[in-house]
Protein backbone atom coordinates (compact mmCIF):
# COMPACT_ATOMS: atom_id res chain seq x y z
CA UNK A 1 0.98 4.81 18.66
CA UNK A 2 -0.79 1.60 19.65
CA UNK A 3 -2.09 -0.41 16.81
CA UNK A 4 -3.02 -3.33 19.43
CA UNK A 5 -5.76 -5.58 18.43
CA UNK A 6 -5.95 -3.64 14.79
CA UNK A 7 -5.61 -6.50 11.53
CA UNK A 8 -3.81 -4.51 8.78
CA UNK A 9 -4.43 -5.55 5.44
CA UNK A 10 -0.69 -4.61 3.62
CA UNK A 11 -0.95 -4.65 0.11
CA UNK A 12 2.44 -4.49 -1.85
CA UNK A 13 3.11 -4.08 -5.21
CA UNK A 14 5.91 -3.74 -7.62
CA UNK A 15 7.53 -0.99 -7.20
CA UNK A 16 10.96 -2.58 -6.21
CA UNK A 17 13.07 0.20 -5.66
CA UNK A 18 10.84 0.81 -2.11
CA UNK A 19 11.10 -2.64 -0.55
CA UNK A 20 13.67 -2.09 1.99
CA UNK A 21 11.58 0.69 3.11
CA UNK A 22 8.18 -0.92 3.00
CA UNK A 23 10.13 -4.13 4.63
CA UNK A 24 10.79 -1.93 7.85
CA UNK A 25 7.50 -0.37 8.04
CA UNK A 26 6.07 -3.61 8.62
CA UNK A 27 8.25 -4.88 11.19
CA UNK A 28 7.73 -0.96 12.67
CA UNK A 29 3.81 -1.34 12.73
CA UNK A 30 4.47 -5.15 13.68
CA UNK A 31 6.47 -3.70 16.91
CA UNK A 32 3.35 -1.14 17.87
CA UNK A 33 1.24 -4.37 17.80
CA UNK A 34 -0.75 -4.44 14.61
CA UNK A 35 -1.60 -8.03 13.48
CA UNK A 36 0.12 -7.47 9.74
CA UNK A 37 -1.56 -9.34 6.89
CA UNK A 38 0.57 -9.19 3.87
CA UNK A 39 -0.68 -9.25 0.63
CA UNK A 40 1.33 -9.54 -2.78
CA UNK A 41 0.91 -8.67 -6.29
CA UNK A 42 1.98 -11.27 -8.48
CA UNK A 43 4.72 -9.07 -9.73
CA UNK A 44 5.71 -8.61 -5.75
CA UNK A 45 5.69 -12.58 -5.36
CA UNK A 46 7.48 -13.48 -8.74
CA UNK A 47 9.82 -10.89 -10.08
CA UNK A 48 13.49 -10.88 -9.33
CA UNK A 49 15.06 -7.72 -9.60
CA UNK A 50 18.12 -5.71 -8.68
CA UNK A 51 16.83 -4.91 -5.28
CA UNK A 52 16.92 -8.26 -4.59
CA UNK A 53 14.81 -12.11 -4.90
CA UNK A 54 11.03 -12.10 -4.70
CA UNK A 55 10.76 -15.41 -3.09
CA UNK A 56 13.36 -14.29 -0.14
CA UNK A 57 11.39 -11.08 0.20
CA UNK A 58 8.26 -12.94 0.17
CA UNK A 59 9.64 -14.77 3.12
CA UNK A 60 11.07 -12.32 4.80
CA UNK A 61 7.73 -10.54 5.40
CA UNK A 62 5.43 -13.02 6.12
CA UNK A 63 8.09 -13.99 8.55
CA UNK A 64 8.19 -10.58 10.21
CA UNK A 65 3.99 -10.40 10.72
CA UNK A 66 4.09 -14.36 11.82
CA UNK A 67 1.08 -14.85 8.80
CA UNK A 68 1.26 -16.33 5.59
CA UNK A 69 1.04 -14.12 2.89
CA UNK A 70 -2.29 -13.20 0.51
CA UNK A 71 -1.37 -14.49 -3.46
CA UNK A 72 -3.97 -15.03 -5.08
CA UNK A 73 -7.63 -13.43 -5.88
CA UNK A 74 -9.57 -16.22 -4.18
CA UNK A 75 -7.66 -15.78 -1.12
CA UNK A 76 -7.98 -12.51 -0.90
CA UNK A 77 -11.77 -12.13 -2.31
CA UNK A 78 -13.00 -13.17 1.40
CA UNK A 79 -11.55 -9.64 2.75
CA UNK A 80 -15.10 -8.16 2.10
CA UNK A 81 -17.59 -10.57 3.53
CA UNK A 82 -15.73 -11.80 5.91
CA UNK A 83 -14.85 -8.15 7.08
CA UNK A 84 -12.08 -8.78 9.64
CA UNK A 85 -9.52 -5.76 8.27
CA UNK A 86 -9.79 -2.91 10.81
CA UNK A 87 -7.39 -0.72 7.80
CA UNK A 88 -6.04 -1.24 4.49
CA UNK A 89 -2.79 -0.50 2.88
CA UNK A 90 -1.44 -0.49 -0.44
CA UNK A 91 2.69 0.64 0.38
CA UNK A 92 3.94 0.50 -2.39
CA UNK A 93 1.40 1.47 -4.80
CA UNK A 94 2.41 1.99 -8.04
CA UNK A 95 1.01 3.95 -11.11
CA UNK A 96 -0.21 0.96 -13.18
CA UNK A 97 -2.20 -0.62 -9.66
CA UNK A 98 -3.41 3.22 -9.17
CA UNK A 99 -5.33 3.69 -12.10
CA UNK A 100 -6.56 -0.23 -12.02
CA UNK A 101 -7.47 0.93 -8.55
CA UNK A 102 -9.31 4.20 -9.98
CA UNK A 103 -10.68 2.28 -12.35
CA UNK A 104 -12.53 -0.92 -10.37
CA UNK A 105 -10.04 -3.28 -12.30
CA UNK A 106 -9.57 -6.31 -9.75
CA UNK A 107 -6.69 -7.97 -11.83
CA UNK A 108 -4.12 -9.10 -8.71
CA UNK A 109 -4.33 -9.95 -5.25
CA UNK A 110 -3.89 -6.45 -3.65
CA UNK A 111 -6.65 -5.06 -6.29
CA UNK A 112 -8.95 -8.11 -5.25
CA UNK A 113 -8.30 -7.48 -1.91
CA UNK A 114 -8.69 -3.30 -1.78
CA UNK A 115 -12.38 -3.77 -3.27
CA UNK A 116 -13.14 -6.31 -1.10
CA UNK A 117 -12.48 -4.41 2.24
CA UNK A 118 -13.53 -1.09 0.66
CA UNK A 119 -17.09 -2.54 0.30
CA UNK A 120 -17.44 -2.70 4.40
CA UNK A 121 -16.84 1.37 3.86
CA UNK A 122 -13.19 1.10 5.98
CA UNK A 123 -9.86 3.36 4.61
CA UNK A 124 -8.03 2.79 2.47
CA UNK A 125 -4.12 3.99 2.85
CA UNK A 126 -2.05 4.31 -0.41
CA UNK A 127 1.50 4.92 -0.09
CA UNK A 128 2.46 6.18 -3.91
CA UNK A 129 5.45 5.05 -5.85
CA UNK A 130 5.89 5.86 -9.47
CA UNK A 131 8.02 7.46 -12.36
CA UNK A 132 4.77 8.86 -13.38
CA UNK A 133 2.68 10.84 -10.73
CA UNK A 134 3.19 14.56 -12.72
CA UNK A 135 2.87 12.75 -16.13
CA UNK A 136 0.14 10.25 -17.20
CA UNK A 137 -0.72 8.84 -13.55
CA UNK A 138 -1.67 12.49 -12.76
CA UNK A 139 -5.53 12.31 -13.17
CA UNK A 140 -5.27 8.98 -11.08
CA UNK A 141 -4.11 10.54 -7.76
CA UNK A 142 -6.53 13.20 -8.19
CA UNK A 143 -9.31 10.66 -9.29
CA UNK A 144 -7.74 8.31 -5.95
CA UNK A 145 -7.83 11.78 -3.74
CA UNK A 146 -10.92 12.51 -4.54
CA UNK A 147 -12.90 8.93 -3.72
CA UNK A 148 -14.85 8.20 -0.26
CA UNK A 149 -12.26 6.28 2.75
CA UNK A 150 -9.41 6.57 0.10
CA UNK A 151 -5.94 8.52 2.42
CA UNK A 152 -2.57 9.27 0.48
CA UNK A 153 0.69 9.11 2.70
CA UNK A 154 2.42 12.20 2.06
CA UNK A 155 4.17 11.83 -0.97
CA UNK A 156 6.78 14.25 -3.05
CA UNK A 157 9.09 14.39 -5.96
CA UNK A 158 11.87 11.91 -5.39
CA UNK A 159 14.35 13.29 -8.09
CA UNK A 160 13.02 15.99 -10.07
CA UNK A 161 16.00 16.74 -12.11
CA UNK A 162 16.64 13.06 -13.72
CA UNK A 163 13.04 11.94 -13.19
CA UNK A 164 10.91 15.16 -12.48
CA UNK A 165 7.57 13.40 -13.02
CA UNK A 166 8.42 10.84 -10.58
CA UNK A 167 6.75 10.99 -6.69
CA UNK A 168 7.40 8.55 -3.73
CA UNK A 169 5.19 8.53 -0.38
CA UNK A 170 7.11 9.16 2.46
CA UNK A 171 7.10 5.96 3.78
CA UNK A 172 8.26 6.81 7.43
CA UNK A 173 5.18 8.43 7.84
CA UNK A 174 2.72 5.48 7.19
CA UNK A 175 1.80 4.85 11.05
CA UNK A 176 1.12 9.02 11.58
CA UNK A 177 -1.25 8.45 8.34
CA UNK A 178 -2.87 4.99 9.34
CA UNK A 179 -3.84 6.32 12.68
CA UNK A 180 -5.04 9.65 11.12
CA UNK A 181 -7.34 7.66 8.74
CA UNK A 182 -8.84 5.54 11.12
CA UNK A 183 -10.24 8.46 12.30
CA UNK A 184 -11.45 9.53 9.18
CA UNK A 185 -8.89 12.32 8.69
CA UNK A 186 -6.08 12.81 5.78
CA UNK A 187 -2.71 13.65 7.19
CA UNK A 188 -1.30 16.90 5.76
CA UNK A 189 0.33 18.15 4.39
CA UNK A 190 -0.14 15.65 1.72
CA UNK A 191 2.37 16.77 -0.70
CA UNK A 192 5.86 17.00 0.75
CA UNK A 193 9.66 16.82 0.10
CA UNK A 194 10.02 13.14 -0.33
């Protein structure tokens, strides 16, 4: 794949656990050529967790696209009218910025910035991550499958004997699903063995 002249929008939110991944599937999508924009959820930008320091992490990635990094609403509010996103991703997404998402609540930079390019009618790419997919967060991925320019990367249960309500995209398949919905198609199939 050539993602050549094609500006990503990368939203990333807090589902820590899936940094390392998400970290390489930037610099992967950085080496087919895509000029990376990252975006970060204020939990992304200021929580330090086991997986490691948000500030290093924070610097890590707008190191690996060569931009400086979306973190706040009014920088990322000019997504929409300036329209100059060919794709957006939200990798991770988690349950709680799902159902904000399904919802139209604009509370964080990657929410701010997902309505804003949605309104020029462009996809939308959500790679899911949370404990809650089969439980509560259930009638969001429907409600998220079901809306216009909206593409799930294939996602599965992650550990469904300690945590079977839990799914996780498959994150190594984010370029296969970016390229599929800039052509207006959803990669299948979309549930799968994480």
């Amino acid at each position: 794949m050539d993602f050549s002249n094609c500006n990503i929008g990368y939203g990333i939110t807090g589902s820590f656990c899936t940094f390392a991944k998400t970290k390489k599937e930037i610099k992967r999508l950085t080496d087919m050529g895509a000029n990376v924009i990252p975006i970060f959820s204020y939990q992304a930008q200021r929580c330090d967790t086991r997986f490691g320091n948000a500030k290093e992490f924070v610097e890590e990635i707008c190191e690996i696209t060569g931009n400086e990094g979306i973190m706040s609403m009014q920088q990322a509010e000019p997504i929409g009218p300036n329209n100059f996103l060919d794709i957006m991703v939200i990798a991770p997404c988690t349950g709680n910025s799902a159902a904000k998402l399904a919802n139209g609540i604009t509370d964080t930079p990657v929410l701010m910035a997902s309505k804003a390019h949605m309104r020029n009618g462009k996809p939308l790419v959500i790679a899911i991550s949370t404990n809650d997919a089969l439980g509560v967060n259930f009638k969001t991925v429907g409600a998220l499958m079901n809306m216009k320019n909206m593409y799930f990367v294939p996602f599965g249960q992650d550990n469904y004997k300690s945590k079977p309500n839990s799914m996780i995209a498959k994150m190594e398949m984010l370029s296969q699903t970016i390229e599929a919905a800039m052509a207006g198609r959803q990669i299948q199939p979309v549930i799968a063995t994480a």
